[in-house]
Protein backbone atom coordinates (compact mmCIF):
# COMPACT_ATOMS: atom_id res chain seq x y z
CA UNK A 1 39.59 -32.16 -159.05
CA UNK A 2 42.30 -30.00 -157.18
CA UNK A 3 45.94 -30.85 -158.88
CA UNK A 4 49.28 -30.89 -157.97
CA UNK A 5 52.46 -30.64 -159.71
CA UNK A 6 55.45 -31.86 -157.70
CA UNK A 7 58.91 -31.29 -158.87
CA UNK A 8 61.36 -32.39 -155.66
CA UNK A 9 63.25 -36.38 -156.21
CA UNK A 10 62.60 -36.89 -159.69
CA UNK A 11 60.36 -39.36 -161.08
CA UNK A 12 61.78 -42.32 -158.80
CA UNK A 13 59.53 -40.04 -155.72
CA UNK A 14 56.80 -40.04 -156.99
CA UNK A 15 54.90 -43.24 -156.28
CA UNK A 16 56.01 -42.02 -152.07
CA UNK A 17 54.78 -38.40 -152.87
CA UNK A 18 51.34 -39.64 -154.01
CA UNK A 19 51.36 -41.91 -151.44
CA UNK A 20 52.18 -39.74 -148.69
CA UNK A 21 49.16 -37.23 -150.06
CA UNK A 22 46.49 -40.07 -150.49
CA UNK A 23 45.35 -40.67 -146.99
CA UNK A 24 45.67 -36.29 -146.20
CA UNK A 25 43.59 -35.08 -149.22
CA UNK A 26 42.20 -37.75 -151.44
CA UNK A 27 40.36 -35.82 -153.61
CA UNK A 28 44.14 -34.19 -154.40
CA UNK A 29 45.11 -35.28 -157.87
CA UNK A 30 49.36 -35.63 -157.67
CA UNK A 31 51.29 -35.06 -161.19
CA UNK A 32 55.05 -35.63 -161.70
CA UNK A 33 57.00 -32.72 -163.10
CA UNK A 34 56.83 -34.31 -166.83
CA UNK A 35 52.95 -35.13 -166.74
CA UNK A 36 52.58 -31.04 -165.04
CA UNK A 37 54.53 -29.94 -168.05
CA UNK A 38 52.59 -31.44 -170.63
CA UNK A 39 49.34 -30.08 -169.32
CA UNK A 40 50.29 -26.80 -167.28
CA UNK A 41 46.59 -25.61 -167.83
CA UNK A 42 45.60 -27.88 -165.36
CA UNK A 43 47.82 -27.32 -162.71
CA UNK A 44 46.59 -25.61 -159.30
CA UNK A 45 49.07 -25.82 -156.81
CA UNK A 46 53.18 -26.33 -157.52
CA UNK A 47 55.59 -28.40 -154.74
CA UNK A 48 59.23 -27.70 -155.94
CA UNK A 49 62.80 -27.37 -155.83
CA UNK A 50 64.10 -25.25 -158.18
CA UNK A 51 61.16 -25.38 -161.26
CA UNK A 52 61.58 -23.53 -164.08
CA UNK A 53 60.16 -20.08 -164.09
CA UNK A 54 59.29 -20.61 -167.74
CA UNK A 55 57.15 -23.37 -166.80
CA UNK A 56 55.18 -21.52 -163.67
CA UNK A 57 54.10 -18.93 -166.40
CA UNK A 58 52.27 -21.34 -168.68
CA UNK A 59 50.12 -22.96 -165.32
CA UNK A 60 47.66 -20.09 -165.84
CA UNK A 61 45.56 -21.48 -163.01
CA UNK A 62 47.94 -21.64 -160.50
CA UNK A 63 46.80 -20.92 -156.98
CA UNK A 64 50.31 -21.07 -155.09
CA UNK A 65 53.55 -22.70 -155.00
CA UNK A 66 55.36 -24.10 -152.09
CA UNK A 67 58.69 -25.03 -152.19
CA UNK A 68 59.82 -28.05 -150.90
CA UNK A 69 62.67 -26.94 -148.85
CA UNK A 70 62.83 -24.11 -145.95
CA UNK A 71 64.45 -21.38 -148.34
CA UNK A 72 62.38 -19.76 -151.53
CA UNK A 73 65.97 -18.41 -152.78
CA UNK A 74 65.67 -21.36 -155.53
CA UNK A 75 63.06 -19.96 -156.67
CA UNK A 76 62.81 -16.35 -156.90
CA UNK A 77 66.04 -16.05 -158.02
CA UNK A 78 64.41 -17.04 -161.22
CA UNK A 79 63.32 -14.15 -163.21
CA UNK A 80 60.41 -15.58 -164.96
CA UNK A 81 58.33 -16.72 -161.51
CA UNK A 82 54.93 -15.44 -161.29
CA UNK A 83 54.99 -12.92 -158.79
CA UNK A 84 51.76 -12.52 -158.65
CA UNK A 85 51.06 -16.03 -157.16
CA UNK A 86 51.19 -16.80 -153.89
CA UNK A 87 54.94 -18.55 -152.51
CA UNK A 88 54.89 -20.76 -149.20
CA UNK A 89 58.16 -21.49 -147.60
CA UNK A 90 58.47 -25.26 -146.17
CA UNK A 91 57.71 -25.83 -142.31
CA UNK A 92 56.72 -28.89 -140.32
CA UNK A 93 57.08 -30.07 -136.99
CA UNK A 94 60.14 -31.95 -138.11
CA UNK A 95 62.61 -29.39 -139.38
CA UNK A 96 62.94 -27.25 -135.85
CA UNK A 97 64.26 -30.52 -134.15
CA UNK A 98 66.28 -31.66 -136.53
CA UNK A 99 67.95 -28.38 -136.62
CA UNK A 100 68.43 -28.11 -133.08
CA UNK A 101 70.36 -31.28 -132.99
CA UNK A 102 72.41 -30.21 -135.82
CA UNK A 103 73.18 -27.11 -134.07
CA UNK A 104 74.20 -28.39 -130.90
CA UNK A 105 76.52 -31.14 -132.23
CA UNK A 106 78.17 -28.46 -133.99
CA UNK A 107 78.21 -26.41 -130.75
CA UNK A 108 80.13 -29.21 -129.02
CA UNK A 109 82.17 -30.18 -132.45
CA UNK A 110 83.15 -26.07 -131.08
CA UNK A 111 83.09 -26.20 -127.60
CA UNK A 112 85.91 -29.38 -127.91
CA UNK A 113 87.74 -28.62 -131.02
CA UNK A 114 86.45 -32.02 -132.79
CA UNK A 115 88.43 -31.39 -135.56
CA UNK A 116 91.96 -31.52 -133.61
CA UNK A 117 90.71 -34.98 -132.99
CA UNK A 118 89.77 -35.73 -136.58
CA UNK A 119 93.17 -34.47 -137.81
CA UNK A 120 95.42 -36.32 -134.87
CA UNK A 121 93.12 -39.64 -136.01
CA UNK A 122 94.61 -39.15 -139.42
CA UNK A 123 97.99 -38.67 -138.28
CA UNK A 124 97.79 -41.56 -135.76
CA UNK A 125 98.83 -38.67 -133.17
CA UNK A 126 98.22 -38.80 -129.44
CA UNK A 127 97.36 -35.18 -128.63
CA UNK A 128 98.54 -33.71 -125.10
CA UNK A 129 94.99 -33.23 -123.05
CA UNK A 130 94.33 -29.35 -123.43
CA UNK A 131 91.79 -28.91 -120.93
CA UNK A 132 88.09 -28.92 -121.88
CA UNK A 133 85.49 -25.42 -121.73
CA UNK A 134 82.52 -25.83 -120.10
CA UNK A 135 79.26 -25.05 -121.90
CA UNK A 136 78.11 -22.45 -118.88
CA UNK A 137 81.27 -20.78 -119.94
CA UNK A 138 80.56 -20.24 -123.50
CA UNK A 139 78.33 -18.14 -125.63
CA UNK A 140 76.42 -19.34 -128.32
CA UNK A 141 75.08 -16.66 -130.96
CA UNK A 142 72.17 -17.32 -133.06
CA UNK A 143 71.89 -15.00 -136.00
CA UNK A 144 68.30 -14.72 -136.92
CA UNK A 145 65.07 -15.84 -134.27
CA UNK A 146 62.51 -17.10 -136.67
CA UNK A 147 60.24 -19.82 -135.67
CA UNK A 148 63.47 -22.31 -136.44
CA UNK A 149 66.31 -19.77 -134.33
CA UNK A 150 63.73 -19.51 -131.69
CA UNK A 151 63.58 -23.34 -131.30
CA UNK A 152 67.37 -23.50 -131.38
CA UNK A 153 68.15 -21.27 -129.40
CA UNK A 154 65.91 -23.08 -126.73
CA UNK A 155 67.35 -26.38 -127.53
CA UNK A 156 71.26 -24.08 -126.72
CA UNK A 157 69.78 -23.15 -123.19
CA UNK A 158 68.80 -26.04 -121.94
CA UNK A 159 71.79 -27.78 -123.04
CA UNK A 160 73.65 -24.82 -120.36
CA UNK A 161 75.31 -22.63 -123.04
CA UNK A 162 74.69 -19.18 -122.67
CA UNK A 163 72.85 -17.70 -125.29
CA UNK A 164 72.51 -14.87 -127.05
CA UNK A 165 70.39 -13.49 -130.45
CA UNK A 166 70.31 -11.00 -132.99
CA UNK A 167 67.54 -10.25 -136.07
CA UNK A 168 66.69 -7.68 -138.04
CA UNK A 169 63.62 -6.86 -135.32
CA UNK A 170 63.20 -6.69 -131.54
CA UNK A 171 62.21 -10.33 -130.14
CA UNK A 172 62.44 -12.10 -126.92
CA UNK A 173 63.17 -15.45 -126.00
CA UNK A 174 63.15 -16.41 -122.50
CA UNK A 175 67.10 -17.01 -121.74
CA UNK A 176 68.44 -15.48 -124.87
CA UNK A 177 70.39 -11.84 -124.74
CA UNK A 178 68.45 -10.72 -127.65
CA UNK A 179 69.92 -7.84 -129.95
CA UNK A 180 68.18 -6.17 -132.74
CA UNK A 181 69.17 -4.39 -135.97
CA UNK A 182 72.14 -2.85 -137.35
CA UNK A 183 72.40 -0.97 -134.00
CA UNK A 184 72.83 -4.67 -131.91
CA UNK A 185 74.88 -6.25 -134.32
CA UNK A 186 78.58 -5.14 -133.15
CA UNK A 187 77.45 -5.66 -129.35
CA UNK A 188 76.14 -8.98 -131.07
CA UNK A 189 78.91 -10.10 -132.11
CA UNK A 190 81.39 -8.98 -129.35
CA UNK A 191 79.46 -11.12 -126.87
CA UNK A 192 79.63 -14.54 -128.77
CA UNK A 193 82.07 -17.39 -128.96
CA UNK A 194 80.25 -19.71 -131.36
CA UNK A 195 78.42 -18.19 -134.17
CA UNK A 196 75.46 -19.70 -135.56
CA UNK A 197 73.80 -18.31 -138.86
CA UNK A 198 70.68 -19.51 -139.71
CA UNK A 199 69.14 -16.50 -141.21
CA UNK A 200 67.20 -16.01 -144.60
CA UNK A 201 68.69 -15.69 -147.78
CA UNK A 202 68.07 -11.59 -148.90
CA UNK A 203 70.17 -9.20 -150.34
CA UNK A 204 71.04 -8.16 -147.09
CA UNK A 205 72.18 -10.77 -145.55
CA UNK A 206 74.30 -12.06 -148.50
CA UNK A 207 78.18 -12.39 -147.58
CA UNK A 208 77.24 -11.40 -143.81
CA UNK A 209 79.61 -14.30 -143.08
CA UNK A 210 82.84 -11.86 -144.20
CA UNK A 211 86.49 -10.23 -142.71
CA UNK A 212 83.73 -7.19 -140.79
CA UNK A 213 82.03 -9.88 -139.13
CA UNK A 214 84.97 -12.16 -138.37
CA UNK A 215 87.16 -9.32 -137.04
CA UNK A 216 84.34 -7.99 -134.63
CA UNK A 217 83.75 -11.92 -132.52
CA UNK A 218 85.82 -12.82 -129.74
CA UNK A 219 88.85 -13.68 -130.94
CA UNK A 220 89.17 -17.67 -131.58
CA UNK A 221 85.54 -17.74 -131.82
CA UNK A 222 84.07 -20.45 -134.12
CA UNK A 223 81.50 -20.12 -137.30
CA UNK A 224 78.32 -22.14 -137.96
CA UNK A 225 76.50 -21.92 -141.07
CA UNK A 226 73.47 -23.82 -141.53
CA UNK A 227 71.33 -20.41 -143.00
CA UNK A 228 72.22 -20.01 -147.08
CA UNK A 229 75.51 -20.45 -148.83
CA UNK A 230 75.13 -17.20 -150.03
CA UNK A 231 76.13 -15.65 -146.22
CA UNK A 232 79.54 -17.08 -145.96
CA UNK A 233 82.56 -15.07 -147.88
CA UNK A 234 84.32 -18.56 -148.21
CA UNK A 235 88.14 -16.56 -148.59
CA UNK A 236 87.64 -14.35 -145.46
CA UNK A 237 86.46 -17.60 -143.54
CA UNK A 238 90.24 -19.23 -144.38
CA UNK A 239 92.05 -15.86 -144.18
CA UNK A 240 90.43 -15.32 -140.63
CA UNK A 241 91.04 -18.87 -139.50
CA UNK A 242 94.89 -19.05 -140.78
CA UNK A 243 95.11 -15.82 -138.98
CA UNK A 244 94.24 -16.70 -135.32
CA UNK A 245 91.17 -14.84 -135.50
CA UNK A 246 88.60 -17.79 -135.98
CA UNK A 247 89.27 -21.38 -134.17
CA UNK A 248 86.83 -23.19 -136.31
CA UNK A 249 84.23 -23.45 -138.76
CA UNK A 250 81.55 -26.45 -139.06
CA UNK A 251 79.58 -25.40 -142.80
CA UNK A 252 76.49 -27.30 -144.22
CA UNK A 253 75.23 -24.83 -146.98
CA UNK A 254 78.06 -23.56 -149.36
CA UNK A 255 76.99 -21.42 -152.64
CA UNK A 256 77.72 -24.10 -155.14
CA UNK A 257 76.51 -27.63 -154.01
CA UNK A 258 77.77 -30.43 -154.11
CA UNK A 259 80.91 -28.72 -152.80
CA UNK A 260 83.40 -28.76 -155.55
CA UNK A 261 86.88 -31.30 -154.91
CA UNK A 262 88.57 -28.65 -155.66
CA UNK A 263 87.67 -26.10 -153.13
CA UNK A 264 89.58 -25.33 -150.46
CA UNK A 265 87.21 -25.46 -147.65
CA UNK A 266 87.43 -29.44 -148.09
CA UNK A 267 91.41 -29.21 -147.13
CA UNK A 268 91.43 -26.88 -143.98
CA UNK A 269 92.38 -28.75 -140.96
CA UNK A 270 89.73 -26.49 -138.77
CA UNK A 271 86.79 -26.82 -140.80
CA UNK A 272 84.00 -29.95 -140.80
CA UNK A 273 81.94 -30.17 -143.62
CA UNK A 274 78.57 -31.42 -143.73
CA UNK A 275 76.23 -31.83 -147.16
CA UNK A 276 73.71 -29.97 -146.45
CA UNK A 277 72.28 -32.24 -143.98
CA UNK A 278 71.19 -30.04 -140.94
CA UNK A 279 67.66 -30.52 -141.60
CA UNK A 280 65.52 -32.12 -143.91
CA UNK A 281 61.54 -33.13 -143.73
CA UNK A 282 60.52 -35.80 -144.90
CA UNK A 283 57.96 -36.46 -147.65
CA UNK A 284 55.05 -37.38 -145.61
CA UNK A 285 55.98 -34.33 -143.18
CA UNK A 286 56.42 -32.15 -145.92
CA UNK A 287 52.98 -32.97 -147.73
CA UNK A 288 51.26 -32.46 -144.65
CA UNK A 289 52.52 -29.06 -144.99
CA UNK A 290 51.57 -28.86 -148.26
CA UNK A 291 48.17 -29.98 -147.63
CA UNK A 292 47.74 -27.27 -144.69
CA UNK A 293 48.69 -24.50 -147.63
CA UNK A 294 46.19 -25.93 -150.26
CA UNK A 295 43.36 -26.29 -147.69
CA UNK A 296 43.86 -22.85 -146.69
CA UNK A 297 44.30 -21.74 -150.23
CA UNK A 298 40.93 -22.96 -151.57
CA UNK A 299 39.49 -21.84 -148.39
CA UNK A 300 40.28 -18.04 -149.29
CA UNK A 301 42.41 -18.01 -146.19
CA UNK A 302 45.61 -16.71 -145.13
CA UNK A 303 48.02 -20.07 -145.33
CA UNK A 304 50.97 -20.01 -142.69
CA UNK A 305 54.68 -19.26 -143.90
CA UNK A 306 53.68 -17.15 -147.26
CA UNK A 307 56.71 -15.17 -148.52
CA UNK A 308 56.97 -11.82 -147.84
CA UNK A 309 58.41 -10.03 -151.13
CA UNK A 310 59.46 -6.72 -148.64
CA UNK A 311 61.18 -9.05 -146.14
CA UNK A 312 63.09 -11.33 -148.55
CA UNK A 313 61.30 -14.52 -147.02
């Protein structure tokens, strides 16, 4: 029998993970992190957040690992993970629309200034009506046109923003300005009013969210980052945005989670703060996935969304 080790909820998941897999592969034996770690010889296929590297090693018969959330940052940034065995990144059918909405509320959170409500709320103020920006008028930049940029960007254009794109290769998307490699990224950049980062965690995109970025938008352009905590410089986000240069920042992913009390991001009247809630499959969605990567697997055949060592996802 084919068996799976699932670390992702803790042991109070597990009775919904195995019943989520029954009905897709019931031949699929299901093991909670402790039972895996007690007999690792018998593992063949690992569904995690963050597992121990350690612990991969010792399941000598492992036939690939998925992780159980879009990224694979949590865990290659382990030293000990087996390289050598095959690491799927998260995908269903859920994750691109959940996104999308995320992205557009934060678009109009932009487009309106949502948070001079928030703070005026909590001052019982009455602001003076500013004038509103229309969506036709304003340029939404999507860093990075994956499957899940592509779908957002899509979900931008029909909502009437303009739209425009950069990654580290040539795509197109009908309706998106698309830009391309370190070439496109200042004309990028000078064309957008709302940035949106939603790329890959790699050592080339980490701090991309700095002062050089920042200083090249439009000034009193706004910041979205729903990509990797590991993109935003968190001290050049404030300095830009008590210097005029940035209007407004909505965050989701920050590089320690939960968020600290004590950082300062939590206390700046222009930035909302979401916990890591842009997207999120659920558990039958996600084993669906999973089940799509073992079949494939055992079949000897190439299983969609494998990470790409030279890419950095």
């Amino acid at each position: 029998m084919t068996c799976l080790a699932i670390r992702s909820g803790g042991a109070a998941a597990l009775a919904e993970w195995k019943a989520a897999f029954a009905p897709l592969m019931p031949e699929l034996e299901v093991l909670g992190w402790a039972d895996a770690c007690a007999a690792p010889e018998r593992v063949d296929f690992v569904l995690a957040w963050e597992p121990e590297g350690a612990m991969l090693r010792r399941m000598t018969g492992l036939k690939a690992i998925v992780s159980s959330g879009a990224g694979v940052d949590h865990i290659t940034r382990d030293p000990l993970w087996p390289r050598h065995v095959p690491l799927y990144r998260m995908g269903d059918a859920e994750l691109g629309p959940q996104m999308s909405d995320y992205v557009l509320w934060a678009s109009l959170c932009c487009l309106r200034r949502a948070w001079t409500w928030r703070n005026a709320r909590q001052a019982h103020e009455w602001l003076a009506f500013p004038g509103n920006r229309l969506a036709g008028d304003t340029t939404v930049g999507i860093m990075g046109l994956g499957n899940l940029g592509r779908e957002v960007a899509m979900r931008l254009v029909g909502a009437g923003f303009r739209v425009a794109g950069w990654a580290r290769s040539r795509h197109e998307v009908p309706g998106v300005a698309c830009h391309a490699g370190e070439g496109g990224f200042a004309p990028f950049l000078a064309s957008v009013d709302i940035l949106v980062c939603l790329l890959p965690s790699t050592p080339e995109t980490r701090g991309i969210l700095g002062a050089g970025t920042f200083a090249a938008l439009r000034r009193g352009a706004c910041v979205v980052n729903a990509g990797r905590g590991s993109h935003l410089v968190e001290d050049d986000l404030v300095a830009a945005l008590d210097a005029g240069l940035l209007d407004g920042a909505v965050l989701d992913v920050f590089m320690r989670e939960p968020l600290p009390p004590e950082n300062p991001l939590w206390a700046h009247p222009n930035i909302i703060i979401t916990p890591h809630a842009a997207a999120e499959a659920s558990r039958p969605a996600k084993a669906e996935h999973a089940v799509r990567v073992i079949r494939a697997v055992l079949r000897g055949e190439e299983a969609p969304l494998r990470y790409r060592p030279e890419r950095g996802y």
